[in-house]
N, C-alpha and C. Protein backbone atom coordinates (compact mmCIF):
# COMPACT_ATOMS: atom_id res chain seq x y z
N UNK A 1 -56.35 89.94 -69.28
CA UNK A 1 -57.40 90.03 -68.28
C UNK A 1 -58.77 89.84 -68.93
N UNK A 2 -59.02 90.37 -70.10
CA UNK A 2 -60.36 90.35 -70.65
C UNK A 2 -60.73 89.07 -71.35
N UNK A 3 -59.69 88.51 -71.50
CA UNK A 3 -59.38 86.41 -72.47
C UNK A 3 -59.55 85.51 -71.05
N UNK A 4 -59.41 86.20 -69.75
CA UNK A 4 -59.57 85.60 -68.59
C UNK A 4 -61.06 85.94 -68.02
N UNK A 5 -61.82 87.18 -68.26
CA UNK A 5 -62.63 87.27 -67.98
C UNK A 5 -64.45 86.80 -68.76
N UNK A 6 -63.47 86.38 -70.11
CA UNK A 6 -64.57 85.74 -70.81
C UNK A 6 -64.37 84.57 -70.56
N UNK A 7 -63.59 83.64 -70.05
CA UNK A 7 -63.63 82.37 -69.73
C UNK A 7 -64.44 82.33 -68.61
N UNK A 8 -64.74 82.73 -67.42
CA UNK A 8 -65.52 82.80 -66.29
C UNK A 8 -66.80 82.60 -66.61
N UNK A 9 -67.56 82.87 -67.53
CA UNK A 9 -68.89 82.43 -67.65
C UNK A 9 -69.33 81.00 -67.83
N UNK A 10 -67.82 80.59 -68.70
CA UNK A 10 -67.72 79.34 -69.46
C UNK A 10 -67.80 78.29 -68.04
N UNK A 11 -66.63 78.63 -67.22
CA UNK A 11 -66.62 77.89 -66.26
C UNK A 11 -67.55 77.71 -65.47
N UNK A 12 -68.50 78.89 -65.37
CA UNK A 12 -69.42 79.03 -64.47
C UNK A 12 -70.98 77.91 -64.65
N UNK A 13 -70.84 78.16 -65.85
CA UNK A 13 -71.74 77.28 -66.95
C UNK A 13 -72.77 76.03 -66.41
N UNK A 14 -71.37 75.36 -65.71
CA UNK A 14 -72.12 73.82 -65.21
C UNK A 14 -72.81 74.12 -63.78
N UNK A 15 -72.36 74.84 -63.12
CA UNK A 15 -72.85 74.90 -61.91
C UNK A 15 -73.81 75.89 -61.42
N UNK A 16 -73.48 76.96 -62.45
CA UNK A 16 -75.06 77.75 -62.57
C UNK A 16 -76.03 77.34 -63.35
N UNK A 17 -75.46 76.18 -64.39
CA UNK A 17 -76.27 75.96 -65.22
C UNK A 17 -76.70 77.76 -66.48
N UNK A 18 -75.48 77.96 -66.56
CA UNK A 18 -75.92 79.09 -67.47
C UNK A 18 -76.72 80.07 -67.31
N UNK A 19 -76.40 80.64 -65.50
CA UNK A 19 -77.11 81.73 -65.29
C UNK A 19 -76.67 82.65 -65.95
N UNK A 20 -77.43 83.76 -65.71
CA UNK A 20 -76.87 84.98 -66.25
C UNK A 20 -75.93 85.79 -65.39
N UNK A 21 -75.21 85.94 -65.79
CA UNK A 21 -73.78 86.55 -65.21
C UNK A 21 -73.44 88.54 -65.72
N UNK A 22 -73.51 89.40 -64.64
CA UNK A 22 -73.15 90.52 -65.08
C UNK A 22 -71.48 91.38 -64.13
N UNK A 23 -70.74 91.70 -64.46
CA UNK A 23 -69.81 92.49 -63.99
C UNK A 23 -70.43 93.88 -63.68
N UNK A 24 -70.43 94.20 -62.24
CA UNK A 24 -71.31 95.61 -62.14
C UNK A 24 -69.63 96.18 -61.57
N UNK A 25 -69.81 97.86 -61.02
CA UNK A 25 -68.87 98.34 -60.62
C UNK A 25 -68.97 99.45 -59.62
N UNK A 26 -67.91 99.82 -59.09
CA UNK A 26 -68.08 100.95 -58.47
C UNK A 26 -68.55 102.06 -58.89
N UNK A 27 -67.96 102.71 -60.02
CA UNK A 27 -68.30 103.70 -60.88
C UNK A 27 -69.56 103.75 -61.53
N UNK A 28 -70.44 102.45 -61.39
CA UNK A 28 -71.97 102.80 -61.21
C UNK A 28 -72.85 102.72 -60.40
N UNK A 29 -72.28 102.38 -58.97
CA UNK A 29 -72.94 102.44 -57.93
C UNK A 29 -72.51 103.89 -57.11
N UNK A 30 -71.59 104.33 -57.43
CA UNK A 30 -71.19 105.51 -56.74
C UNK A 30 -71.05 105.37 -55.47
N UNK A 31 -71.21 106.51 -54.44
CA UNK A 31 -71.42 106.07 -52.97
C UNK A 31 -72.00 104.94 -51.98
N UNK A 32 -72.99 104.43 -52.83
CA UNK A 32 -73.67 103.23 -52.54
C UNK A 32 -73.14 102.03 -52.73
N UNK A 33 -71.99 102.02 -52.91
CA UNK A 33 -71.04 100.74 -53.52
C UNK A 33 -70.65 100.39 -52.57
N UNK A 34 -71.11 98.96 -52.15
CA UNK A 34 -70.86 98.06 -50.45
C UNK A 34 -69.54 97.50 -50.66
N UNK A 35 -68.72 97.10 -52.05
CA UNK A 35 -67.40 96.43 -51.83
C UNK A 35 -66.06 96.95 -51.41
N UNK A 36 -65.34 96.15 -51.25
CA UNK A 36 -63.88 96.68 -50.99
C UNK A 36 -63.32 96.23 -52.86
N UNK A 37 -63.76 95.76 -53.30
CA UNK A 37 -63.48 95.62 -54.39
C UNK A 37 -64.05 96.26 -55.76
N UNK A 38 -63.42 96.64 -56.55
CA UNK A 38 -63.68 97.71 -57.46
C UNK A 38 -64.55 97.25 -58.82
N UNK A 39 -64.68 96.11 -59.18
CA UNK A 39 -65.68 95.45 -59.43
C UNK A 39 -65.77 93.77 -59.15
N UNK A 40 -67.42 93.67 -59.03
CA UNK A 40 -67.75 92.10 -58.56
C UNK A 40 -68.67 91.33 -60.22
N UNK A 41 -68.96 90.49 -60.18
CA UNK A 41 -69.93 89.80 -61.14
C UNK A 41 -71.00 89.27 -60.14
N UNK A 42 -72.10 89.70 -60.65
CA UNK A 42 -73.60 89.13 -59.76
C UNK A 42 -74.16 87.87 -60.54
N UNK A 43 -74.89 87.29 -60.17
CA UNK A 43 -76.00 86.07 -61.06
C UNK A 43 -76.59 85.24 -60.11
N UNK A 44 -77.66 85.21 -60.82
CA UNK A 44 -79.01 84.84 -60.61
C UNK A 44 -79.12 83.34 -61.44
N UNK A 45 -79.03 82.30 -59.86
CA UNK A 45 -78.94 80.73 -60.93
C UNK A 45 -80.58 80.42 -60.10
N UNK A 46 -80.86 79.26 -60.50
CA UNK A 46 -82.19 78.46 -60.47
C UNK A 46 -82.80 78.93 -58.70
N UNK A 47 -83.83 78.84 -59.11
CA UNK A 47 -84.45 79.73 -57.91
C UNK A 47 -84.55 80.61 -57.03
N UNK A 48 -83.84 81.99 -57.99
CA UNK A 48 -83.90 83.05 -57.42
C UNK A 48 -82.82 83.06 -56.68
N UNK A 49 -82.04 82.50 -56.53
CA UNK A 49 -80.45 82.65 -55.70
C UNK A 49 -79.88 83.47 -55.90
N UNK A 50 -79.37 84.00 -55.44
CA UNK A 50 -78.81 85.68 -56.00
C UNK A 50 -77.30 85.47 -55.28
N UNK A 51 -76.41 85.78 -56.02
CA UNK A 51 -74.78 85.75 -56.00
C UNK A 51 -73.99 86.57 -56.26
N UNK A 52 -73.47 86.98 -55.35
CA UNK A 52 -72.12 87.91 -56.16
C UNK A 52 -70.64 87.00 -56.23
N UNK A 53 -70.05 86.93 -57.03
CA UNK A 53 -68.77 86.27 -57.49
C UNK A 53 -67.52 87.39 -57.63
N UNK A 54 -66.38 86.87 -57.15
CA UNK A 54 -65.59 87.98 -56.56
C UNK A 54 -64.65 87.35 -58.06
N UNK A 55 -63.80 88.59 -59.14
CA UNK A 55 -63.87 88.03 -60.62
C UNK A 55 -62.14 87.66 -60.37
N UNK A 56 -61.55 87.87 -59.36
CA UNK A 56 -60.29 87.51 -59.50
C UNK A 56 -59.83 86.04 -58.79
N UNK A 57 -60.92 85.68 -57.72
CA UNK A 57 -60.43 84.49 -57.15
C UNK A 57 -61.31 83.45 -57.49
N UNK A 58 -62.75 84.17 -58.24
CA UNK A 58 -63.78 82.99 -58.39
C UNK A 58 -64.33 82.86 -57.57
N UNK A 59 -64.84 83.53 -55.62
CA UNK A 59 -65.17 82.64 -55.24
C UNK A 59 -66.65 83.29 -55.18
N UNK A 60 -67.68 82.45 -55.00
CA UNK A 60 -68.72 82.89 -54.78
C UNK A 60 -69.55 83.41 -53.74
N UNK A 61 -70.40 84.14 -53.04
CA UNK A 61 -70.74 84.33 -52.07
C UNK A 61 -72.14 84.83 -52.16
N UNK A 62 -73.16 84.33 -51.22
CA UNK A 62 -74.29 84.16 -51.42
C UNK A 62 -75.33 85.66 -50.94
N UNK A 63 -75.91 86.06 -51.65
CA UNK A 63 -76.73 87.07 -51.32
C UNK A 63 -78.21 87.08 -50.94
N UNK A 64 -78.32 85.94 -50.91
CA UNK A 64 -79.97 85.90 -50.25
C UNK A 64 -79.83 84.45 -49.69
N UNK A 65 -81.02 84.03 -48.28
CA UNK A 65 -81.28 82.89 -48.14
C UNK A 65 -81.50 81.99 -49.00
N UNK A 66 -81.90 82.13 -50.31
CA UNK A 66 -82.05 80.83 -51.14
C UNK A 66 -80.90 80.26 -51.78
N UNK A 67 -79.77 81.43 -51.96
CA UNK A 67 -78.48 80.87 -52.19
C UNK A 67 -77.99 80.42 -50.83
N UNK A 68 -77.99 80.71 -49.80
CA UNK A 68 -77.13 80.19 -49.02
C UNK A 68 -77.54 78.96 -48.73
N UNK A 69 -78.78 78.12 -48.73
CA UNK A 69 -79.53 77.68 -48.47
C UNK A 69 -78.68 76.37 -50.14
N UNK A 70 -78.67 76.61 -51.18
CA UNK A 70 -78.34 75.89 -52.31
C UNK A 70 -76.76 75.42 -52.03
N UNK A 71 -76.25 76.66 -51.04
CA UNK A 71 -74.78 75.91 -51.12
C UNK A 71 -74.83 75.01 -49.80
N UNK A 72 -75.68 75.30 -49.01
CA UNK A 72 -75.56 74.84 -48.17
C UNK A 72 -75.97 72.87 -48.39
N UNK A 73 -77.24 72.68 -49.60
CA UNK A 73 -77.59 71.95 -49.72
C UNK A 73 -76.65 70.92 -51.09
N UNK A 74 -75.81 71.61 -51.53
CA UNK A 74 -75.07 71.11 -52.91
C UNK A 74 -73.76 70.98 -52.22
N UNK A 75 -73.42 71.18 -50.96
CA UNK A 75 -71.84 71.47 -50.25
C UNK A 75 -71.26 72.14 -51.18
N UNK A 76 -71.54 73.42 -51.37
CA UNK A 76 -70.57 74.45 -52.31
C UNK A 76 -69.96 75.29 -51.31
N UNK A 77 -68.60 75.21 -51.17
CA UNK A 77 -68.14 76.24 -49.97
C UNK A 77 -67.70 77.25 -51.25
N UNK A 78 -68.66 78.12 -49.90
CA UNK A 78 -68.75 79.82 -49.92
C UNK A 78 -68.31 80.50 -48.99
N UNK A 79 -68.06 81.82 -49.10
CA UNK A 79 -67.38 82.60 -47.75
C UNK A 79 -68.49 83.82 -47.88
N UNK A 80 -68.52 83.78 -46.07
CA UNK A 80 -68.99 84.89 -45.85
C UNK A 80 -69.21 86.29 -46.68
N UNK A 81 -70.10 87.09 -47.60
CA UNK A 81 -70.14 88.45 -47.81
C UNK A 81 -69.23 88.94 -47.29
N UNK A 82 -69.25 89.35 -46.02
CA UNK A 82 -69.34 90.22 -45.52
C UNK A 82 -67.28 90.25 -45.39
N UNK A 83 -66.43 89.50 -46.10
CA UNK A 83 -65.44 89.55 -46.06
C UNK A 83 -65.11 90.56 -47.17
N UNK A 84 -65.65 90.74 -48.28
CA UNK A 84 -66.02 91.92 -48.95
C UNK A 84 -66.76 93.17 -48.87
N UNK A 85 -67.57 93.33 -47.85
CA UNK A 85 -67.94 94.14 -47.83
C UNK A 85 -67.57 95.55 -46.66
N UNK A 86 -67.97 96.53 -47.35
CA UNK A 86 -67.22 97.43 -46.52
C UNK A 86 -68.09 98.14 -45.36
N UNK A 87 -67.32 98.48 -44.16
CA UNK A 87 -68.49 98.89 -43.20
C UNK A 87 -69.02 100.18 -43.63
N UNK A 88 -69.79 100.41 -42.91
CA UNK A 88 -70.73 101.37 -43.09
C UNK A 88 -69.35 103.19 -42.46
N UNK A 89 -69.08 104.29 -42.84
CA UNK A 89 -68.77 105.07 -41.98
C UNK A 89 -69.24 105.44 -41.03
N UNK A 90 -68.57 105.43 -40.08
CA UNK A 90 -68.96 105.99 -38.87
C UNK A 90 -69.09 104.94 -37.91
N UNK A 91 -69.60 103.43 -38.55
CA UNK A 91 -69.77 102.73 -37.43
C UNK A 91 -69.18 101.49 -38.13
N UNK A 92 -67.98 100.86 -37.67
CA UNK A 92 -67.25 100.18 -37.92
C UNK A 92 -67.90 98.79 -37.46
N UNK A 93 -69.02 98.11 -37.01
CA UNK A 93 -69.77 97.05 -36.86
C UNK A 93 -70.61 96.95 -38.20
N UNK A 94 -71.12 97.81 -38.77
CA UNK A 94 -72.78 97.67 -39.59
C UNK A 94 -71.61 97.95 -40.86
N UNK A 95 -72.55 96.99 -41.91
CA UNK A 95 -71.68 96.76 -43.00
C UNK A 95 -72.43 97.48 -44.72
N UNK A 96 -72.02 98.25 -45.04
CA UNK A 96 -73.29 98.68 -46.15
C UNK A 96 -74.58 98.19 -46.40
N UNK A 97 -75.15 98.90 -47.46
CA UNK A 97 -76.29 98.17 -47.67
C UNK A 97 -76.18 97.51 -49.26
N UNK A 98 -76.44 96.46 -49.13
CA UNK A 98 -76.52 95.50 -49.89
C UNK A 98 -78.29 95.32 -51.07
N UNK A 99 -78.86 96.54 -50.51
CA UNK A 99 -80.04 96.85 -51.42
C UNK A 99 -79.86 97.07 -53.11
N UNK A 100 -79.04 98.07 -53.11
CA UNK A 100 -78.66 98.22 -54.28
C UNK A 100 -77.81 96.64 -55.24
N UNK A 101 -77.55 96.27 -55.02
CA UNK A 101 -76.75 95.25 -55.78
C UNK A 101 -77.80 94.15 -55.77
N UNK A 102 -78.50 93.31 -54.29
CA UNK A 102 -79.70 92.74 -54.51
C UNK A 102 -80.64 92.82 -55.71
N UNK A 103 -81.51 94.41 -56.00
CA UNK A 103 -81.87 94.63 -56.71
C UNK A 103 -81.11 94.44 -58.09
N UNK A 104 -80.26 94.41 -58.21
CA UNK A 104 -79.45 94.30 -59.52
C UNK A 104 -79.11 93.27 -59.69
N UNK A 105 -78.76 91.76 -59.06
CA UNK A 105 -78.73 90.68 -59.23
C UNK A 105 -80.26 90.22 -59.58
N UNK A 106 -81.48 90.38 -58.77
CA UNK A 106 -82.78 90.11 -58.45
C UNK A 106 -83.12 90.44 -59.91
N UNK A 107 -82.54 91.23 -60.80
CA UNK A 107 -83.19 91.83 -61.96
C UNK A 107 -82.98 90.73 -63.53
N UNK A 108 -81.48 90.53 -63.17
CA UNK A 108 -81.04 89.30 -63.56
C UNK A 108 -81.98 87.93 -63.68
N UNK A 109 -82.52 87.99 -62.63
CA UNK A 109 -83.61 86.50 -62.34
C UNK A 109 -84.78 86.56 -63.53
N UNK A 110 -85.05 88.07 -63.79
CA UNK A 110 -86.07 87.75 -64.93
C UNK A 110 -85.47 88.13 -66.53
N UNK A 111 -84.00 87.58 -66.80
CA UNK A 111 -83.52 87.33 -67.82
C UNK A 111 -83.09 85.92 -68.57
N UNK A 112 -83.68 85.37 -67.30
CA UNK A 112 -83.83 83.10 -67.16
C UNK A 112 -84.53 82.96 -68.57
């Protein structure tokens, strides 16, 4: 898993162009942790695009208008967030908040 998980940057390479890539987790977001998944990889490619990458299937999914906006303009199919993300308790429509991880991808952007 870890000979598989250092290859992912490699691959990632051409099409982020060597963003910076981090594996964050549940266990440091604590309660505030929006995934159904127990950890994601975030990065921050050319203009502030902010991404979270899901580390077992590869796929990417866009966290701000300027990424969605890059795949939209490069035809990179992406899937919805929100297929990862978990609702909010109590109200099974509203889906976490996505502040915390933003900020933590967004932080990424000034490691370019």
């Amino acid at each position: 898993m870890k000979k598989a998980l250092a290859l992912i940057p490699l691959l990632l390479a051409g099409a982020a162009q060597a963003a910076p890539l981090k594996t964050i987790s549940k266990f440091e977001f604590g309660e505030k942790w929006p995934f159904t998944r127990e950890e994601v990889m975030i990065n921050c490619r050319d203009g502030n695009a902010l991404w979270v990458i899901n580390p077992s299937t590869l796929m990417s999914y866009p966290l701000n208008d300027v990424a969605a906006q890059q795949a939209k303009e490069q035809k990179i199919k992406v899937t919805d967030l929100s297929v990862i993300t978990l609702k909010q308790t109590g109200d099974a429509e509203k889906c976490m908040d996505l502040t915390p991880i933003i900020e933590a991808a967004g932080a990424l952007c000034g490691d370019k």
